[in-house]
PDB file of N, CA and C in Angstrom:
ATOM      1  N   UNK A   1     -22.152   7.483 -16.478  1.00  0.00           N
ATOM      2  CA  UNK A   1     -22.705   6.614 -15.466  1.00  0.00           C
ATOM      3  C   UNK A   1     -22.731   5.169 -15.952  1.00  0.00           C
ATOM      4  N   UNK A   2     -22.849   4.757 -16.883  1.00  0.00           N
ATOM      5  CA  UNK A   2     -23.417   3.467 -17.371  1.00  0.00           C
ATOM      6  C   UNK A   2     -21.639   2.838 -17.432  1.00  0.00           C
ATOM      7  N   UNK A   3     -20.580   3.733 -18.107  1.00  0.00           N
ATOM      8  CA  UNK A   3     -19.263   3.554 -17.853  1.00  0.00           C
ATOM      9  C   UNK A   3     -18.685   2.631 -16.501  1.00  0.00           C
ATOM     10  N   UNK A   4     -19.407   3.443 -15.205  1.00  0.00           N
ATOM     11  CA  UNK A   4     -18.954   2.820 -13.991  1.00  0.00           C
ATOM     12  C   UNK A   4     -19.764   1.359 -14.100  1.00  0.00           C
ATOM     13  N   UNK A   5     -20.877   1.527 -14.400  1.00  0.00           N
ATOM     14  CA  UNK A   5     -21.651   0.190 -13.939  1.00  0.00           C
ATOM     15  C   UNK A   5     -21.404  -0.847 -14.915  1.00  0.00           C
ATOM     16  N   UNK A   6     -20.674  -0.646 -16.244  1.00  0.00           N
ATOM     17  CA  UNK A   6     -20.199  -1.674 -17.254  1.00  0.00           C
ATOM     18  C   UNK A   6     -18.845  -1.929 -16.912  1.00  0.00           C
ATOM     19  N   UNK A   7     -18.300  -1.535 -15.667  1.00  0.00           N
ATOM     20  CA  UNK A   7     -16.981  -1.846 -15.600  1.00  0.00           C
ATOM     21  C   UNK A   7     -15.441  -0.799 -16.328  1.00  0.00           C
ATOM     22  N   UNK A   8     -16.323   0.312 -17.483  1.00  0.00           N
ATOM     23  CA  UNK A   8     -15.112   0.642 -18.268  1.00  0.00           C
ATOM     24  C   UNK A   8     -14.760   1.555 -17.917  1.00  0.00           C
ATOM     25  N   UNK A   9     -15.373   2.052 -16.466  1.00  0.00           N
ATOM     26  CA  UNK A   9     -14.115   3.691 -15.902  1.00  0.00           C
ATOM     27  C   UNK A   9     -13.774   2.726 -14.403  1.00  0.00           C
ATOM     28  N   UNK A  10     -12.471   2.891 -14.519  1.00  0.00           N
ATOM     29  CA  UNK A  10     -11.368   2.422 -13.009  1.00  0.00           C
ATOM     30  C   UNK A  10     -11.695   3.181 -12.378  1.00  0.00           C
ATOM     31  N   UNK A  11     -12.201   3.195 -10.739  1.00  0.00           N
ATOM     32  CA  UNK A  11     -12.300   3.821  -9.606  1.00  0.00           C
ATOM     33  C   UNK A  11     -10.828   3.276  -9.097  1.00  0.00           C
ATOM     34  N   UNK A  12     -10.268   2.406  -9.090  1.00  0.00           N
ATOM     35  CA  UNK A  12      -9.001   1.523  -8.190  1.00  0.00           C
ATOM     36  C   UNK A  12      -7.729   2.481  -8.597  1.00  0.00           C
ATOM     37  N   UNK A  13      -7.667   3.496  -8.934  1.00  0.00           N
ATOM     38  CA  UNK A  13      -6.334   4.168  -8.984  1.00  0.00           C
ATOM     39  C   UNK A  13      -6.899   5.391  -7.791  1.00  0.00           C
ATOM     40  N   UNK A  14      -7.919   6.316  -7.865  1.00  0.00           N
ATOM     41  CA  UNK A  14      -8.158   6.865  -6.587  1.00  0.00           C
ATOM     42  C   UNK A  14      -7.954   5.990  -5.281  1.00  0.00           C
ATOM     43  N   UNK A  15      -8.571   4.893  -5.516  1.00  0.00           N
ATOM     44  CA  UNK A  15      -8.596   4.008  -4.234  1.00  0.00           C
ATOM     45  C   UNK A  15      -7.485   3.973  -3.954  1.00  0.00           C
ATOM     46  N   UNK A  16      -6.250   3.527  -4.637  1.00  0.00           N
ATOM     47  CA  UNK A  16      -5.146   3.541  -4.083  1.00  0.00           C
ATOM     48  C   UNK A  16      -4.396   4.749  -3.998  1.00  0.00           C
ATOM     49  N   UNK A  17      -4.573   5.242  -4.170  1.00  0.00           N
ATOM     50  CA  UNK A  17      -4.176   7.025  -3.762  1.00  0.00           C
ATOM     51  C   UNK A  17      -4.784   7.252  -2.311  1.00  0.00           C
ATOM     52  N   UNK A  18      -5.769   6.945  -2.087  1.00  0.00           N
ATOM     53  CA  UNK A  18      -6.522   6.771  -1.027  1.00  0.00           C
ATOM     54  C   UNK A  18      -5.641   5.909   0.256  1.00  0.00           C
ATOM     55  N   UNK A  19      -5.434   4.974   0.231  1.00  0.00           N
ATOM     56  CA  UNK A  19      -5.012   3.761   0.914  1.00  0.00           C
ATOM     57  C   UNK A  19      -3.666   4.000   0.937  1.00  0.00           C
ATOM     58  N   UNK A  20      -2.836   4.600   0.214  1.00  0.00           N
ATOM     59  CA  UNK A  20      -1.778   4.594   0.202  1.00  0.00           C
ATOM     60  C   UNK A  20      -1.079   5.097   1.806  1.00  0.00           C
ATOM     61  N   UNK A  21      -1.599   6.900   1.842  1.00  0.00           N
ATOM     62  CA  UNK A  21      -1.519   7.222   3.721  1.00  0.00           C
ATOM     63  C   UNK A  21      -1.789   6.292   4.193  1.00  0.00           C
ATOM     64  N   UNK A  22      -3.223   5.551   4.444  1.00  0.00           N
ATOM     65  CA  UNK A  22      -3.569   4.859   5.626  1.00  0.00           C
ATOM     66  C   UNK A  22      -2.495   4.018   5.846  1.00  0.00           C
ATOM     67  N   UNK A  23      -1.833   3.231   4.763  1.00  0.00           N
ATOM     68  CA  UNK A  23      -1.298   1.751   4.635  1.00  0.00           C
ATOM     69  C   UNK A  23      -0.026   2.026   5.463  1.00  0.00           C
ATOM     70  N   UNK A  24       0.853   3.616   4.830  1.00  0.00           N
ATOM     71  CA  UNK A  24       2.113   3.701   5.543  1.00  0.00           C
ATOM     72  C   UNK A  24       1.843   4.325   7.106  1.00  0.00           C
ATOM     73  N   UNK A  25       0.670   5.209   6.896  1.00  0.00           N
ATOM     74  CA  UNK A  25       1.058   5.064   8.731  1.00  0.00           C
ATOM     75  C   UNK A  25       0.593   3.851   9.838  1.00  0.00           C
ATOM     76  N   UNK A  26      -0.102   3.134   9.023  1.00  0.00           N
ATOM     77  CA  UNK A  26      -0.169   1.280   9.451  1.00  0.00           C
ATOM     78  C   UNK A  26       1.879   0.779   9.579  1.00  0.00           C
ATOM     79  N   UNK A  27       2.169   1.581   8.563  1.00  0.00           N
ATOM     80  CA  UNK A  27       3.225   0.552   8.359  1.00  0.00           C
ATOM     81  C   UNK A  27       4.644   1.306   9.237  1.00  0.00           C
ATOM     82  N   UNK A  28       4.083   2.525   9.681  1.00  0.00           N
ATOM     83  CA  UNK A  28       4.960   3.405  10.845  1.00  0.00           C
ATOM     84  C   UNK A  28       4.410   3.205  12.175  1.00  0.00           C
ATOM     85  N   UNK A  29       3.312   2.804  12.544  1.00  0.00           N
ATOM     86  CA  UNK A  29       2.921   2.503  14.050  1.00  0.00           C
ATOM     87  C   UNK A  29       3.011   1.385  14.289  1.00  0.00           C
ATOM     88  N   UNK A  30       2.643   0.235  13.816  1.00  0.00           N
ATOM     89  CA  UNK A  30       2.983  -0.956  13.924  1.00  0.00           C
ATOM     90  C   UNK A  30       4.693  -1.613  14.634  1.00  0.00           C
ATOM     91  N   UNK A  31       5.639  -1.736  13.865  1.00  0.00           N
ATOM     92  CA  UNK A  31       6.294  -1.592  14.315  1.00  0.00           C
ATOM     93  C   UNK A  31       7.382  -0.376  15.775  1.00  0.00           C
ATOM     94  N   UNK A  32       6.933   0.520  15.366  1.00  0.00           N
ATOM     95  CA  UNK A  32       7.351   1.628  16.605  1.00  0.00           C
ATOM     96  C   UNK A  32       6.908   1.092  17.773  1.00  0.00           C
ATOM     97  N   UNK A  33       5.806   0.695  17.730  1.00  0.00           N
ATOM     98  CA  UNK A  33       4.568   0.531  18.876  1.00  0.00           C
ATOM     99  C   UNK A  33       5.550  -0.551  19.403  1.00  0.00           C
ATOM    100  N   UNK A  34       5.884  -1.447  19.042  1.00  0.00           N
ATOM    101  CA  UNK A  34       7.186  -2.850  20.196  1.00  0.00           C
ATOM    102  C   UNK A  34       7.752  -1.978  20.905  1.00  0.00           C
ATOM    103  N   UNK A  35       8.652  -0.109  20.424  1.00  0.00           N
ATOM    104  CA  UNK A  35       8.905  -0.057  21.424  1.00  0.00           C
ATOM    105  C   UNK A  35       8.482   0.236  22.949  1.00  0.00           C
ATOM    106  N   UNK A  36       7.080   0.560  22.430  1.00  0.00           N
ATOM    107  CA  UNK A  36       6.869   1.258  24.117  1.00  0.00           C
ATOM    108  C   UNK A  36       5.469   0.199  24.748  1.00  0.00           C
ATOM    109  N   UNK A  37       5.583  -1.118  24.087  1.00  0.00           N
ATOM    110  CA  UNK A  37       4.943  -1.782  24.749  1.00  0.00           C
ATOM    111  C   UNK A  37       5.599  -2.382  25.778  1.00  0.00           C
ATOM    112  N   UNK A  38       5.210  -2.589  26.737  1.00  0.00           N
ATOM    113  CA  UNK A  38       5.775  -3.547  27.786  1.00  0.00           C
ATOM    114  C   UNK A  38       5.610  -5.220  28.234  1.00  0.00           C
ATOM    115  N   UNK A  39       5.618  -5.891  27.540  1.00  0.00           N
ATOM    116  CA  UNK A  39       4.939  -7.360  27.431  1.00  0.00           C
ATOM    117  C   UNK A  39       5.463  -7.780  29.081  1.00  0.00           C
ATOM    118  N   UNK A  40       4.123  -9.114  29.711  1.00  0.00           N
ATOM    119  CA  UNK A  40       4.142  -9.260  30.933  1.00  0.00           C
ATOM    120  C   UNK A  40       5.219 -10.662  30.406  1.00  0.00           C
ATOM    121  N   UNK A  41       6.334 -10.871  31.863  1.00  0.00           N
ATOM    122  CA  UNK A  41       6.840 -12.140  31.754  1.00  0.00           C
ATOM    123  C   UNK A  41       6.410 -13.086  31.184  1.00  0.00           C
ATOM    124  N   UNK A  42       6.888 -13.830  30.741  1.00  0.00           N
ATOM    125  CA  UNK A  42       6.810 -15.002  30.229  1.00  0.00           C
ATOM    126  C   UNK A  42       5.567 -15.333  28.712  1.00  0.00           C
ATOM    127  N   UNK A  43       5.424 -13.649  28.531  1.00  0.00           N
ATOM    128  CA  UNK A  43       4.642 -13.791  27.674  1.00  0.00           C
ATOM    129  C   UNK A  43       4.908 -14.261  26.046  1.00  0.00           C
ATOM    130  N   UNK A  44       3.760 -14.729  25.443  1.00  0.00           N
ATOM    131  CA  UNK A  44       4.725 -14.950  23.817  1.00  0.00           C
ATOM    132  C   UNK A  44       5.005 -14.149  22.547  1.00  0.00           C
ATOM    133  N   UNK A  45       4.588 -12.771  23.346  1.00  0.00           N
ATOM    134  CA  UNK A  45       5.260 -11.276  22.552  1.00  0.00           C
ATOM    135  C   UNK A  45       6.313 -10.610  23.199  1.00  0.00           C
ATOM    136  N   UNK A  46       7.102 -11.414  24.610  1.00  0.00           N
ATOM    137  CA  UNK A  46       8.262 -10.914  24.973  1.00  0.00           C
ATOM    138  C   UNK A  46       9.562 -10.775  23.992  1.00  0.00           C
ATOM    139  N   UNK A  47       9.730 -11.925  23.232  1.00  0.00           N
ATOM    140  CA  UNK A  47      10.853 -12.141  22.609  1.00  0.00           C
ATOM    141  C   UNK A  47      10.159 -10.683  21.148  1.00  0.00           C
ATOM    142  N   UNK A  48       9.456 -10.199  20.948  1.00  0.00           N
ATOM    143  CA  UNK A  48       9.186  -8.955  19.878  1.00  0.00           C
ATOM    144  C   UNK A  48       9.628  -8.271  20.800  1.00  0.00           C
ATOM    145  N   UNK A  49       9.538  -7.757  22.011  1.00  0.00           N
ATOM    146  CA  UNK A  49       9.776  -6.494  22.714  1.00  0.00           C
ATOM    147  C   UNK A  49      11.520  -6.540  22.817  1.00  0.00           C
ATOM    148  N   UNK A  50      12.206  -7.823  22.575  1.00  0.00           N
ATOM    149  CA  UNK A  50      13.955  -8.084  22.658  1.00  0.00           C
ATOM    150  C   UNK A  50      14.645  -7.213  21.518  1.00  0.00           C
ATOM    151  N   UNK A  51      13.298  -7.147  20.329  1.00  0.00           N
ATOM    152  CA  UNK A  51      13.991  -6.774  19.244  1.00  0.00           C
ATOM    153  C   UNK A  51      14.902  -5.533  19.565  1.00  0.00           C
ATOM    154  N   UNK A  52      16.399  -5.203  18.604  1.00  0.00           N
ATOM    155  CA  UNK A  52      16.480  -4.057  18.654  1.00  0.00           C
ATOM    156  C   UNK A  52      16.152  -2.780  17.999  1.00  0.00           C
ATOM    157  N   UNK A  53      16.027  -1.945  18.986  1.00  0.00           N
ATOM    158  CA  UNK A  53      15.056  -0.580  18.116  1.00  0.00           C
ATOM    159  C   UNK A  53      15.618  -0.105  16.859  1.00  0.00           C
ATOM    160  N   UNK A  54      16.930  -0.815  16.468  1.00  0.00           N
ATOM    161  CA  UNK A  54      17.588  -0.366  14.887  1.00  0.00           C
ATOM    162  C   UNK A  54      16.891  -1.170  14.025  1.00  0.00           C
ATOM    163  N   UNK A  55      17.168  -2.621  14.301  1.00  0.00           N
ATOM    164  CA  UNK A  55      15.921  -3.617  13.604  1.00  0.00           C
ATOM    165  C   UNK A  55      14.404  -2.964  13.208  1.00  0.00           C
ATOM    166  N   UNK A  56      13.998  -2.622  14.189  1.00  0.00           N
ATOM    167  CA  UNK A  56      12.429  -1.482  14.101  1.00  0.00           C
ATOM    168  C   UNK A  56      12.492  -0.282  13.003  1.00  0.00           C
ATOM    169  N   UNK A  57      13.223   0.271  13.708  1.00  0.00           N
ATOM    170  CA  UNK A  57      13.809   1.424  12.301  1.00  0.00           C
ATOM    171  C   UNK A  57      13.907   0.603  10.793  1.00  0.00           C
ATOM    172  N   UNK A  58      14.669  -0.054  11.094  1.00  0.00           N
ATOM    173  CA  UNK A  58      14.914  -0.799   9.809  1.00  0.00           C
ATOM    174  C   UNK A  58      13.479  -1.480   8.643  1.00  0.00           C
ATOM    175  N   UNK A  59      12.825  -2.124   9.639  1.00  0.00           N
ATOM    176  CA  UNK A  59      11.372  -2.361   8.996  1.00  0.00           C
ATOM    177  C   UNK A  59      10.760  -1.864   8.799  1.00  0.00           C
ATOM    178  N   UNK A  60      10.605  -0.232   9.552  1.00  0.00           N
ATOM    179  CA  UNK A  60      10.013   0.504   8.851  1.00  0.00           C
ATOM    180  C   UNK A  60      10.207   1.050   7.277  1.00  0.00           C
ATOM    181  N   UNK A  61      11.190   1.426   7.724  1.00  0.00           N
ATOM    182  CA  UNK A  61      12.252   1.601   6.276  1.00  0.00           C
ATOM    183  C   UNK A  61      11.761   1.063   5.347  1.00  0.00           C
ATOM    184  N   UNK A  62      11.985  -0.267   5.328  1.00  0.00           N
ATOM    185  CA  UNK A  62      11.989  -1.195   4.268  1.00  0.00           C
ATOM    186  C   UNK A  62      10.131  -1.199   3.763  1.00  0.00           C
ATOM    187  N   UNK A  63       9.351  -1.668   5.017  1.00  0.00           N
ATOM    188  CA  UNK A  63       8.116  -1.586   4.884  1.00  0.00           C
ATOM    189  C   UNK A  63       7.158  -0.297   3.815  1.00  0.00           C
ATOM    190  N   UNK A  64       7.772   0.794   4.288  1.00  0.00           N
ATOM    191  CA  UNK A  64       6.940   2.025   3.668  1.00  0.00           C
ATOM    192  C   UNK A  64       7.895   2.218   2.392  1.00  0.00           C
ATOM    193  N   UNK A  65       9.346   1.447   1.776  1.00  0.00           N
ATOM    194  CA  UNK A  65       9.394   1.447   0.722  1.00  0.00           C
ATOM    195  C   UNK A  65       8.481   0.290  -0.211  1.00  0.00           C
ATOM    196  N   UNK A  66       8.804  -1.047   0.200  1.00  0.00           N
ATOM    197  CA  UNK A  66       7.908  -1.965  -0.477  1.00  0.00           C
ATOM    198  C   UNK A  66       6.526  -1.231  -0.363  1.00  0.00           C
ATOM    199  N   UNK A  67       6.004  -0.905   0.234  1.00  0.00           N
ATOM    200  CA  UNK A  67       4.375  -0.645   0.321  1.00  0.00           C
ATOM    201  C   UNK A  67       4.249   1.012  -0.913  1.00  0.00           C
ATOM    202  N   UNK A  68       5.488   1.675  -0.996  1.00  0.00           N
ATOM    203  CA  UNK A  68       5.064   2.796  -2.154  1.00  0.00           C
ATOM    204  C   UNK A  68       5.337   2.127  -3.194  1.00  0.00           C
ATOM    205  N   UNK A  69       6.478   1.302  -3.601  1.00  0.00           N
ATOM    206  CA  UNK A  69       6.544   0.770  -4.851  1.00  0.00           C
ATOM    207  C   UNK A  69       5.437  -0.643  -5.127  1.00  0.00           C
ATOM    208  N   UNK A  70       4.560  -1.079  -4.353  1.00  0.00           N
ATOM    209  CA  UNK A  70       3.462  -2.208  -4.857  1.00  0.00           C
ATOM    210  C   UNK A  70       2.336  -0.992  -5.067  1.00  0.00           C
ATOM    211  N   UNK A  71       2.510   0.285  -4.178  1.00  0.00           N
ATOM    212  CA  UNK A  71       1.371   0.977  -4.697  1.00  0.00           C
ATOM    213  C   UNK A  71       1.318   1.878  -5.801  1.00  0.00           C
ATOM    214  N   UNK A  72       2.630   1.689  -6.489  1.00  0.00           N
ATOM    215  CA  UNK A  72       2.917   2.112  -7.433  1.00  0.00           C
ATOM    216  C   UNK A  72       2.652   1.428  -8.590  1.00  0.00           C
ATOM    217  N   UNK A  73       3.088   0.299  -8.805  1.00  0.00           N
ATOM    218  CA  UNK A  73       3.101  -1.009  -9.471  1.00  0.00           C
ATOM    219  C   UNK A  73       1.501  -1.118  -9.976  1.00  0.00           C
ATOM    220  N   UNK A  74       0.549  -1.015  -8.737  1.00  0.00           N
ATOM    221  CA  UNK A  74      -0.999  -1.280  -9.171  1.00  0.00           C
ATOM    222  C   UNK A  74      -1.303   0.293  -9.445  1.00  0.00           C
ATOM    223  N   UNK A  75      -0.650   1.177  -9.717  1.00  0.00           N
ATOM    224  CA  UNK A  75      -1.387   2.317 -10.425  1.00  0.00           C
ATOM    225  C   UNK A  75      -0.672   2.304 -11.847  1.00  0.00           C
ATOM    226  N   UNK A  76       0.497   1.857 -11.610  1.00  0.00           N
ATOM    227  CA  UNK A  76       1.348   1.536 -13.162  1.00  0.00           C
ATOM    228  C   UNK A  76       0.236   0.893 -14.031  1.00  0.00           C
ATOM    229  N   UNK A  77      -0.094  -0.763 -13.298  1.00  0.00           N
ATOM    230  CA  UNK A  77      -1.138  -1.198 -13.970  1.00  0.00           C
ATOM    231  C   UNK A  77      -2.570  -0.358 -14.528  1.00  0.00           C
ATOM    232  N   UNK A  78      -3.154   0.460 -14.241  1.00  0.00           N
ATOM    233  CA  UNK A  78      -4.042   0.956 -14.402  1.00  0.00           C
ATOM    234  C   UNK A  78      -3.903   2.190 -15.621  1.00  0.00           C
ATOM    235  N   UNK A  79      -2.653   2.822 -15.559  1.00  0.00           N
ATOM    236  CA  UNK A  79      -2.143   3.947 -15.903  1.00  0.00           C
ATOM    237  C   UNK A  79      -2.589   2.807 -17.967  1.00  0.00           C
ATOM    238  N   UNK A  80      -1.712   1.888 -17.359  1.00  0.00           N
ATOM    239  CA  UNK A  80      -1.346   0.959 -18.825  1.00  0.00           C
ATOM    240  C   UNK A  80      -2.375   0.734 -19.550  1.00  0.00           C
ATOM    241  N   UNK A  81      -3.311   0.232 -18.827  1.00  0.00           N
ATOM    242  CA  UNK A  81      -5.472   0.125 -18.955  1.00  0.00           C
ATOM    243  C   UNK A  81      -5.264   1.158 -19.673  1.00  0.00           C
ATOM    244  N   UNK A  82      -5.702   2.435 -19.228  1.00  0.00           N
ATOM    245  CA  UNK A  82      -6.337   3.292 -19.359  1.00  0.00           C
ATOM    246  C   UNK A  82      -5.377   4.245 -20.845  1.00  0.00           C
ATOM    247  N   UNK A  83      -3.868   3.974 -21.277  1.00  0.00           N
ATOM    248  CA  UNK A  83      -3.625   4.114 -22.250  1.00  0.00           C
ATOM    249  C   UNK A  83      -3.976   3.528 -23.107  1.00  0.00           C
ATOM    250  N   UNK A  84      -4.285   1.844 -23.330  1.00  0.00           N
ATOM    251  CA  UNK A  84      -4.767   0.888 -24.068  1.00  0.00           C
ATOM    252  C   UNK A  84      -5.963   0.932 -24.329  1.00  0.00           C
ATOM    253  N   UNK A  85      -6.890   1.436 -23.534  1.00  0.00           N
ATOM    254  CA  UNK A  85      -8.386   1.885 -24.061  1.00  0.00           C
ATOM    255  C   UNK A  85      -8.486   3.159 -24.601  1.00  0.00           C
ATOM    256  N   UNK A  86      -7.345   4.129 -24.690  1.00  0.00           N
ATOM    257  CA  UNK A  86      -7.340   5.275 -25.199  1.00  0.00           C
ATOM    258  C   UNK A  86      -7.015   5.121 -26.947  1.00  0.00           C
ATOM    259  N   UNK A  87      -5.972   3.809 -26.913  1.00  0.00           N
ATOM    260  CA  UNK A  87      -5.559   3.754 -28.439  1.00  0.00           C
ATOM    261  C   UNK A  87      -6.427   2.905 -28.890  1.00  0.00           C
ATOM    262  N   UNK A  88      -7.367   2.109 -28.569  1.00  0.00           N
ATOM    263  CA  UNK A  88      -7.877   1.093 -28.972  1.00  0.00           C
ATOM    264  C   UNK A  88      -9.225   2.207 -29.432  1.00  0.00           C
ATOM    265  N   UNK A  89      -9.650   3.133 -28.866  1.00  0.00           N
ATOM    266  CA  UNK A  89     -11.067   4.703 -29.576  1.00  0.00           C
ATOM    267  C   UNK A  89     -10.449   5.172 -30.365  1.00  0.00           C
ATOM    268  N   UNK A  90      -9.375   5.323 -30.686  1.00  0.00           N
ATOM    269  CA  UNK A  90      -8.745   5.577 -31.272  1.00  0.00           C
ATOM    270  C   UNK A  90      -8.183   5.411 -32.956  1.00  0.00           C
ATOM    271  N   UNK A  91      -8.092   4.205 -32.178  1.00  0.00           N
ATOM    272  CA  UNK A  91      -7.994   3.288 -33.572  1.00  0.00           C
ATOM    273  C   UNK A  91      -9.480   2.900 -34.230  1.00  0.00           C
ATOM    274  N   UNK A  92     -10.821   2.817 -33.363  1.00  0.00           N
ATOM    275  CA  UNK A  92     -11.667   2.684 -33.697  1.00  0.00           C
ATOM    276  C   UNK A  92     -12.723   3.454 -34.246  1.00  0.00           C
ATOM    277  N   UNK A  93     -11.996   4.695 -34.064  1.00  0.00           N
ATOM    278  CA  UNK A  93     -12.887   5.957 -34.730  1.00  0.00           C
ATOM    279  C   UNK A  93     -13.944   6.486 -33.406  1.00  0.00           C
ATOM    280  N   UNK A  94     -13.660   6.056 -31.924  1.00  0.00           N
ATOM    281  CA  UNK A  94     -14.774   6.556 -30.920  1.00  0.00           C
ATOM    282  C   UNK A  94     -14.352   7.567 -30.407  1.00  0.00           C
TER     283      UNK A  94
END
């Protein structure tokens, strides 16, 4: 207990294990959703509804790869922590 409240056990690698679903099906409805919206004339989300639905596909694509590899990246980071405080008891006799 005193671990969490001094800062020296990471909760932020669950968290992002956590966030990770939410983020990609953020990052699969979002875009899909242009197609079956219908924007009124002259509105200034008409020219999003022009896009083409391969373009859409495409961002998704791209989106839910960038978004696994940054959520990868910040558990990499943590992974690295948490070896470095392992050799550092280590080395210290704890």
């Amino acid at each position: 207990m005193w671990d969490f409240f001094s800062f020296r056990l990471m909760i932020s690698t669950g968290l992002i294990k956590i966030m990770y679903p939410i983020g990609a099906l953020a990052i699969l409805i979002g875009p899909l959703s242009f197609l079956f919206i219908v924007p009124k004339t002259g509105s200034s989300t008409a020219a999003l509804s022009t896009l083409p639905w391969e373009m859409l596909i495409l961002s998704v694509i791209i989106g839910q790869v960038m978004w696994r590899v940054f959520c990868e990246q910040l558990i990499l980071l943590f992974s690295i922590h948490d070896s470095l405080k392992k050799n550092e008891a280590r080395a210290t006799g704890k």
